[in-house]
Protein backbone atom coordinates (compact mmCIF):
# COMPACT_ATOMS: atom_id res chain seq x y z
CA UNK A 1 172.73 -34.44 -46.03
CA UNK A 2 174.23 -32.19 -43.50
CA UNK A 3 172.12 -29.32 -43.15
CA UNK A 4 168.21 -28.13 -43.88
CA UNK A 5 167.36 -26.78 -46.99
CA UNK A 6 164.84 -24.98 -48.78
CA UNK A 7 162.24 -27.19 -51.46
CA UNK A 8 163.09 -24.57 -54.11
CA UNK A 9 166.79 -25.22 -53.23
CA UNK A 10 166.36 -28.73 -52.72
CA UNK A 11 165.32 -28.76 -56.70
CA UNK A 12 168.00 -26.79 -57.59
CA UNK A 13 170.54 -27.99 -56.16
CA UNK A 14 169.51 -31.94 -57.84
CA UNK A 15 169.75 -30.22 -60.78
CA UNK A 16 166.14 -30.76 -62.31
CA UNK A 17 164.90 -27.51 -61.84
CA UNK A 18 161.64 -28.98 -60.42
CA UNK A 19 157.45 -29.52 -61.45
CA UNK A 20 155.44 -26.61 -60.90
CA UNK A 21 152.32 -27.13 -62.26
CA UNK A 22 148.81 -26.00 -60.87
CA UNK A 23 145.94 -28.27 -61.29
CA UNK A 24 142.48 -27.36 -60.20
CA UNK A 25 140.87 -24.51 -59.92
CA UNK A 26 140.51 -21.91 -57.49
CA UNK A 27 137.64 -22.70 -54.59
CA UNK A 28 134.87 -20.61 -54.06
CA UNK A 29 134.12 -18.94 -51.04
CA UNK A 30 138.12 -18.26 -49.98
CA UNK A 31 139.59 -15.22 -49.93
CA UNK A 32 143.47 -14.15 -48.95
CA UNK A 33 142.29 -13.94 -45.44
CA UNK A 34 142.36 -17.70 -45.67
CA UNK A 35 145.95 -18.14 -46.80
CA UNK A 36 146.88 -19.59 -43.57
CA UNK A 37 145.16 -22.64 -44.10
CA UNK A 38 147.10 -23.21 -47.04
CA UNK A 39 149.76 -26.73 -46.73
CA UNK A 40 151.50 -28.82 -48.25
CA UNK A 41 151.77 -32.77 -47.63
CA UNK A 42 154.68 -35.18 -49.26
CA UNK A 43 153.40 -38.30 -51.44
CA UNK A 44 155.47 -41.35 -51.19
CA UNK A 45 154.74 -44.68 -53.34
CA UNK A 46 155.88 -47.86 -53.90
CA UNK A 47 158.75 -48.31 -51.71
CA UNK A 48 158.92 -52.80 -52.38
CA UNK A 49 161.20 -53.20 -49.33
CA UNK A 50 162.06 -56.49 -49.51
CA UNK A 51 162.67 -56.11 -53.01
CA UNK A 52 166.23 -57.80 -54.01
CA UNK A 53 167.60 -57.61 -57.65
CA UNK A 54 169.19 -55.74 -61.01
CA UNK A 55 166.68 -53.43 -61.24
CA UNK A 56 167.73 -51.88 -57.90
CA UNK A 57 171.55 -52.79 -56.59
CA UNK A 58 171.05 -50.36 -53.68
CA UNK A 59 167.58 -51.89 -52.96
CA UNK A 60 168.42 -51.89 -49.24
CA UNK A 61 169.55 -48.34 -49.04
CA UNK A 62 167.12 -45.95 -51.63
CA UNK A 63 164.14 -46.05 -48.62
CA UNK A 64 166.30 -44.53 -45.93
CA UNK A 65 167.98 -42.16 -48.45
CA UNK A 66 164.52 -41.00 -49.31
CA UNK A 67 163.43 -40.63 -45.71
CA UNK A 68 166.51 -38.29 -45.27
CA UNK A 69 165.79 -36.00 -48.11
CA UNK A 70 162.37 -35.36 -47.37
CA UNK A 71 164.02 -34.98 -43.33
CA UNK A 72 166.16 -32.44 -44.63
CA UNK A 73 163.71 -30.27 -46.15
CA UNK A 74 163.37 -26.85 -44.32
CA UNK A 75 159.98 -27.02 -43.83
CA UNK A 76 158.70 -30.23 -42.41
CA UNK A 77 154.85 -31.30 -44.36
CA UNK A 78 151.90 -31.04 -42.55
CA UNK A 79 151.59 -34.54 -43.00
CA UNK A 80 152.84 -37.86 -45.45
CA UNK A 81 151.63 -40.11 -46.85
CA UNK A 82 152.34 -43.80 -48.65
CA UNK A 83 150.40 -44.82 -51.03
CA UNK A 84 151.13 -47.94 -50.97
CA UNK A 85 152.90 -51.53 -52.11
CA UNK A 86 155.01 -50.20 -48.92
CA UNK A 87 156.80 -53.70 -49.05
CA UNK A 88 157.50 -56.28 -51.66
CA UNK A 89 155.25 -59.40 -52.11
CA UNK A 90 156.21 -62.41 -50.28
CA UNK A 91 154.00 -66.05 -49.95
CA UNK A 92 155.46 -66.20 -46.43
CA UNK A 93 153.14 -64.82 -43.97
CA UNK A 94 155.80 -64.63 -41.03
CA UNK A 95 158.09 -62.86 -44.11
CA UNK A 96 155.57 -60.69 -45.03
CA UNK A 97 155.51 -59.45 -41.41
CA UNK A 98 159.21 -59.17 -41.14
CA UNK A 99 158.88 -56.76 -44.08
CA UNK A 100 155.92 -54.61 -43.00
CA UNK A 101 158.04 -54.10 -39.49
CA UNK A 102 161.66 -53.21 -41.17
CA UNK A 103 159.77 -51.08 -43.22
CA UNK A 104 157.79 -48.96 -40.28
CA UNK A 105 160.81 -48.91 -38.20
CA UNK A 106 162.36 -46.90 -41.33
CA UNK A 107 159.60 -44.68 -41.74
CA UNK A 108 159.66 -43.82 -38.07
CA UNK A 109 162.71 -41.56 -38.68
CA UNK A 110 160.50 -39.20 -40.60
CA UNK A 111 160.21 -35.92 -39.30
CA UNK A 112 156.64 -34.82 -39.82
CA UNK A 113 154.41 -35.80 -37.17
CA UNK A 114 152.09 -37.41 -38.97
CA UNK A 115 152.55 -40.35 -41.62
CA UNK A 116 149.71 -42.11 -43.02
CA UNK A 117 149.57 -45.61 -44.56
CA UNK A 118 147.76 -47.43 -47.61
CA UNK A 119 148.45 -50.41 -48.83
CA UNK A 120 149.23 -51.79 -52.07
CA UNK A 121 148.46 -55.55 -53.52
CA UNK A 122 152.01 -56.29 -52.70
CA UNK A 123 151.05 -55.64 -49.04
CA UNK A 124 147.38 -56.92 -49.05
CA UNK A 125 146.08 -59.04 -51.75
CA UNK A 126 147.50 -62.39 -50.53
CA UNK A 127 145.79 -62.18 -46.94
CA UNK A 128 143.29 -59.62 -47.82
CA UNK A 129 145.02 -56.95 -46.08
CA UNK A 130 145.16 -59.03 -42.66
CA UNK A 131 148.67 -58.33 -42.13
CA UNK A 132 148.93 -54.76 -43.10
CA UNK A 133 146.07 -54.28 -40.73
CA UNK A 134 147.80 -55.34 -37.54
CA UNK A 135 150.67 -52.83 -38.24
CA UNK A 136 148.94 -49.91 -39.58
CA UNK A 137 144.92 -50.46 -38.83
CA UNK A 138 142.41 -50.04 -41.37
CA UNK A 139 143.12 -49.98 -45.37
CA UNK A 140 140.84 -47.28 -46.26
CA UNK A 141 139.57 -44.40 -43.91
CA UNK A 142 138.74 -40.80 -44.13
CA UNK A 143 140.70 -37.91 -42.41
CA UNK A 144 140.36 -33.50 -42.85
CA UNK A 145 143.10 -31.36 -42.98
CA UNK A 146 142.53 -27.27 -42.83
CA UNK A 147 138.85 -27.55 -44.91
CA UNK A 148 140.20 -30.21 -47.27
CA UNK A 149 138.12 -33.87 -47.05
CA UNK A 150 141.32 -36.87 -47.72
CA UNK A 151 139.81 -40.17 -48.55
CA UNK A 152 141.96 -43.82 -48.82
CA UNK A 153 140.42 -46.20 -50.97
CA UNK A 154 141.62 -49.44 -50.91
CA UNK A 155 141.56 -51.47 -54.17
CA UNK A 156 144.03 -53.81 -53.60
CA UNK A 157 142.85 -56.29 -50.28
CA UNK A 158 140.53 -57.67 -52.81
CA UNK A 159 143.01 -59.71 -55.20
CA UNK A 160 140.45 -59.12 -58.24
CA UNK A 161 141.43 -55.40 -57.52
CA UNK A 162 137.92 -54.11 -56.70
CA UNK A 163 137.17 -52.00 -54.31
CA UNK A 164 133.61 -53.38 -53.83
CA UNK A 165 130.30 -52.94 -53.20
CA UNK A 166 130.49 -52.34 -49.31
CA UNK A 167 133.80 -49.81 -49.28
CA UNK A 168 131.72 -48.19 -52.51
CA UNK A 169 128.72 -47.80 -50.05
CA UNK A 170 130.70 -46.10 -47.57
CA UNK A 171 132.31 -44.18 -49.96
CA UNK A 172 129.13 -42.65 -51.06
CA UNK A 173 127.69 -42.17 -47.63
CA UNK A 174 130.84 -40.54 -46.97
CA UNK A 175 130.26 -38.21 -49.68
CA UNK A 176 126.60 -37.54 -49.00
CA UNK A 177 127.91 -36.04 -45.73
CA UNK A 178 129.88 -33.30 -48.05
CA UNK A 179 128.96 -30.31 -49.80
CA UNK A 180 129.23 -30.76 -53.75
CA UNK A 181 131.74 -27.17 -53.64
CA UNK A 182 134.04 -29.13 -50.93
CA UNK A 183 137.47 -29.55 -51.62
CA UNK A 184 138.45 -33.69 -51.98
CA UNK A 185 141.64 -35.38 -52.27
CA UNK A 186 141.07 -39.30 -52.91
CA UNK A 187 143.71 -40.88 -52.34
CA UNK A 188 143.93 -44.48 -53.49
CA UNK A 189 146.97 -47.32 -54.97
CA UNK A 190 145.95 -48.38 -58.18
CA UNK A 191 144.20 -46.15 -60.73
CA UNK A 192 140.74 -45.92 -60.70
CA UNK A 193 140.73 -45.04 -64.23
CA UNK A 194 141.23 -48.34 -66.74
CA UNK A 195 144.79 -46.68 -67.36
CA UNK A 196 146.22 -49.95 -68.81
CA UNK A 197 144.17 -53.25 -67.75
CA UNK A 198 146.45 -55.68 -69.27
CA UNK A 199 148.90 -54.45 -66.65
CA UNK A 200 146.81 -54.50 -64.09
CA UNK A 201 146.85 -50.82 -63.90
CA UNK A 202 143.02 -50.19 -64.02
CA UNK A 203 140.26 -50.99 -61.06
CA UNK A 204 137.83 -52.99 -62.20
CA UNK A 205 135.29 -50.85 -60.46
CA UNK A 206 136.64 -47.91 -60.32
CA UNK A 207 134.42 -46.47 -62.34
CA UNK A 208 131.44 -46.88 -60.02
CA UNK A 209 134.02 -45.07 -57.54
CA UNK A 210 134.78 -42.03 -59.85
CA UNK A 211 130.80 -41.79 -61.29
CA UNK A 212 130.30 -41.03 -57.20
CA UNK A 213 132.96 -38.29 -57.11
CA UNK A 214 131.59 -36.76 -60.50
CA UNK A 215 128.90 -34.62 -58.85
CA UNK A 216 131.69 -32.46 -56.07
CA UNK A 217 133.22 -30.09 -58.04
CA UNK A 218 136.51 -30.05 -56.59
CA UNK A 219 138.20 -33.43 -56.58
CA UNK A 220 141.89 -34.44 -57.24
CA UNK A 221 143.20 -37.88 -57.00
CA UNK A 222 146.56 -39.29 -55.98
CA UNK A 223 147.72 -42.72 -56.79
CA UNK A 224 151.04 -45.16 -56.81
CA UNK A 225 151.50 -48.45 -58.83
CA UNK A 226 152.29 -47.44 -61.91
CA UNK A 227 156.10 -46.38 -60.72
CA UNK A 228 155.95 -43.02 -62.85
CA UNK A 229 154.16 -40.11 -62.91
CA UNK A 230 151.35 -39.73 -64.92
CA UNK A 231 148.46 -37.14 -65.18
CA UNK A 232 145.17 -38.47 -66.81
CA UNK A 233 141.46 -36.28 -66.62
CA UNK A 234 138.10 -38.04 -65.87
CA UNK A 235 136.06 -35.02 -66.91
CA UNK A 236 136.38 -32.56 -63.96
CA UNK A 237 138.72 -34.75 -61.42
CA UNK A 238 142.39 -34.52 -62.33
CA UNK A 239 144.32 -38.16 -61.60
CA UNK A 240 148.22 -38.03 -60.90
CA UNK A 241 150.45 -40.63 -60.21
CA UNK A 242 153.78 -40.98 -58.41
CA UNK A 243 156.94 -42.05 -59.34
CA UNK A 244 158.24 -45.13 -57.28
CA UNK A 245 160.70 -45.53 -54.47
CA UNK A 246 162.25 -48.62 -55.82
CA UNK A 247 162.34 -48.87 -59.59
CA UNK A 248 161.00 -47.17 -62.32
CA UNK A 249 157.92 -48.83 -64.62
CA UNK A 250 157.60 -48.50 -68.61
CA UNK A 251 155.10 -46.07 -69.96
CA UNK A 252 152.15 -48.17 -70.74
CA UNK A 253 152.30 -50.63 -73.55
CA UNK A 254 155.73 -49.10 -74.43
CA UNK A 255 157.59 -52.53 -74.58
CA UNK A 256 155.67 -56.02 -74.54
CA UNK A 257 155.46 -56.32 -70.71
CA UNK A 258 156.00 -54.45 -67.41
CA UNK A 259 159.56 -55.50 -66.74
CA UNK A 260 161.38 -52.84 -64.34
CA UNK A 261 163.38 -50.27 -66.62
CA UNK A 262 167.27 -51.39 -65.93
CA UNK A 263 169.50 -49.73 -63.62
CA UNK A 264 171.48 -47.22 -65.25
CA UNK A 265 174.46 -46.55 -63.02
CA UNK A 266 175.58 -43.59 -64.97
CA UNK A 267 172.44 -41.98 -63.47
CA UNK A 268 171.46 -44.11 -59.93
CA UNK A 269 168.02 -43.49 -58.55
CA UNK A 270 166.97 -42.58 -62.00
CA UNK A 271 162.98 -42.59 -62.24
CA UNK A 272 162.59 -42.28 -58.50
CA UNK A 273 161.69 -39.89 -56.19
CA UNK A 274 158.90 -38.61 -54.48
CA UNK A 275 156.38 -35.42 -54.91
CA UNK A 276 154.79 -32.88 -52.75
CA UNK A 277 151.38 -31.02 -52.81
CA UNK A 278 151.39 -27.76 -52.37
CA UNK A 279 147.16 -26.88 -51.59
CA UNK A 280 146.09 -23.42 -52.06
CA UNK A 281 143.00 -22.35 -51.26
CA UNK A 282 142.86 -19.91 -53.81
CA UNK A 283 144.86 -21.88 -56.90
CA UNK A 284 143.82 -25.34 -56.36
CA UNK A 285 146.74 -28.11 -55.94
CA UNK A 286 150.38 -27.35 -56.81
CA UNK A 287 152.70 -30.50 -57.61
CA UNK A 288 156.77 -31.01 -57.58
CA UNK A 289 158.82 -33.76 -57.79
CA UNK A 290 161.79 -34.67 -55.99
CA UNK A 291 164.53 -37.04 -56.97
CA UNK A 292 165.59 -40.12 -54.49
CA UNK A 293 168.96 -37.97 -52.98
CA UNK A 294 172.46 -39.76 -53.39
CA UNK A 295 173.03 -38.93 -50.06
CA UNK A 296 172.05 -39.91 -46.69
């Protein structure tokens, strides 16, 4: 892309028009005073470098092309993040290294100044997270942006894909530290909802995770794995998931197994693409999506 342009333009000119939807509601306390705390951040998911094969014939190409489209964007996120399966599985530890480096060196040509890291089970599950670690540190952590609490869960290191019971007791000591009216964002890989088990899209104690968030009042979750978006309520907390970077994923239980959707190369890059999050502190969380660009 040769020159900057707007997010609203950016939609238009892909031709989709774009997601606006606003989930959440408005938090208490804030008044327009406070509108200059309001950001946005860009979610990323499921990139699978090192992925070869039909599904993707550009497989080598669709990261970068995504790291220049989100570059190009007029105004640069506060901050990004990936949530996860950053690289494709491999049995080969010295392989799976080789990935997790190729794949930071491209995500170093990101604009924003600050990129944050999860990992998926293609990243972690084999070597409980070991190698991820030594690239990108720890595989679940909290951070706060402008009033708003992030927390990375990691339920993928553990190849059962639990998050178990000593990341749930810092979760909920991490909590107890919060006030039940304080915005969260939870950010995790899988979804901690049993979405569709016999995928392996569920956590098989997630539940324990989301009957901890239950009490706060304002909590939105953002996830990857399931290479589509997808919005799904646990009473209060709103759960959305992001499309892929790589290849696109069936709708749950839509065809007997979870076989990539094919390439169509009347329509490359199809299914994939990226979001952003607008927060407001006086509407809650506003989401739209943006295609993979054709263009680097």
């Amino acid at each position: 892309m040769g020159s900057e342009i707007d997010r609203r333009d950016f939609l238009k000119l892909a031709g989709i028009g774009g997601l606006g939807v606003v989930f959440g509601s408005a938090l208490p306390g804030v008044t327009r005073a406070a509108a200059q705390d309001d950001f946005y951040f860009i979610q990323m998911s499921d990139s699978h470098w090192g992925f070869e094969g039909p599904p993707n014939p550009d497989a080598k190409g669709t990261l970068r092309k995504a790291v220049a489209a989100v570059n190009s964007l007029e105004q640069q996120p506060d901050f990004i993040v990936f949530t996860g399966d950053l690289t494709h599985t491999t049995d080969n530890p010295m392989e799976r290294r080789k990935r997790l480096s190729e794949f930071k060196d491209i995500a170093s040509d990101l604009k924003a100044k600050t990129v944050r890291f999860m990992p998926g089970e293609h990243d972690a599950s084999l070597d409980n997270g070991k190698a991820f670690k030594e690239f990108f540190g720890s595989t679940y952590y909290t951070f706060d942006h402008k009033g708003v609490h992030f927390i990375a869960v990691d339920n993928v290191s553990d190849p059962r894909a639990s998050i178990g019971e000593q990341q749930l007791a810092w979760l909920a000591a991490d909590l107890a530290q919060q006030k039940t009216d304080a915005p969260i964002v939870v950010l995790t890989h899988r979804p901690l909802f049993d979405l569709y088990p016999q995928w392996d899209w569920a956590t098989r104690d997630g539940a324990k995770a989301v009957n901890l968030l239950l009490p706060y009042k304002n909590v939105v979750v953002f996830y990857g794995h399931i290479h589509q978006e997808h919005h799904h309520m646990t009473g209060h907390i709103a759960h959305h998931a992001a499309k892929g970077l790589m290849f696109p994923l069936p709708a749950a239980g839509s065809q007997p197994n979870r076989t990539p959707l094919p390439w169509d190369p009347a329509e490359p890059y199809k299914g994939l693409g990226f979001r952003s999050v607008d927060a407001d502190k006086r509407a809650g969380y506003k989401l739209s999506e943006f295609p993979v660009s054709k263009k680097v």
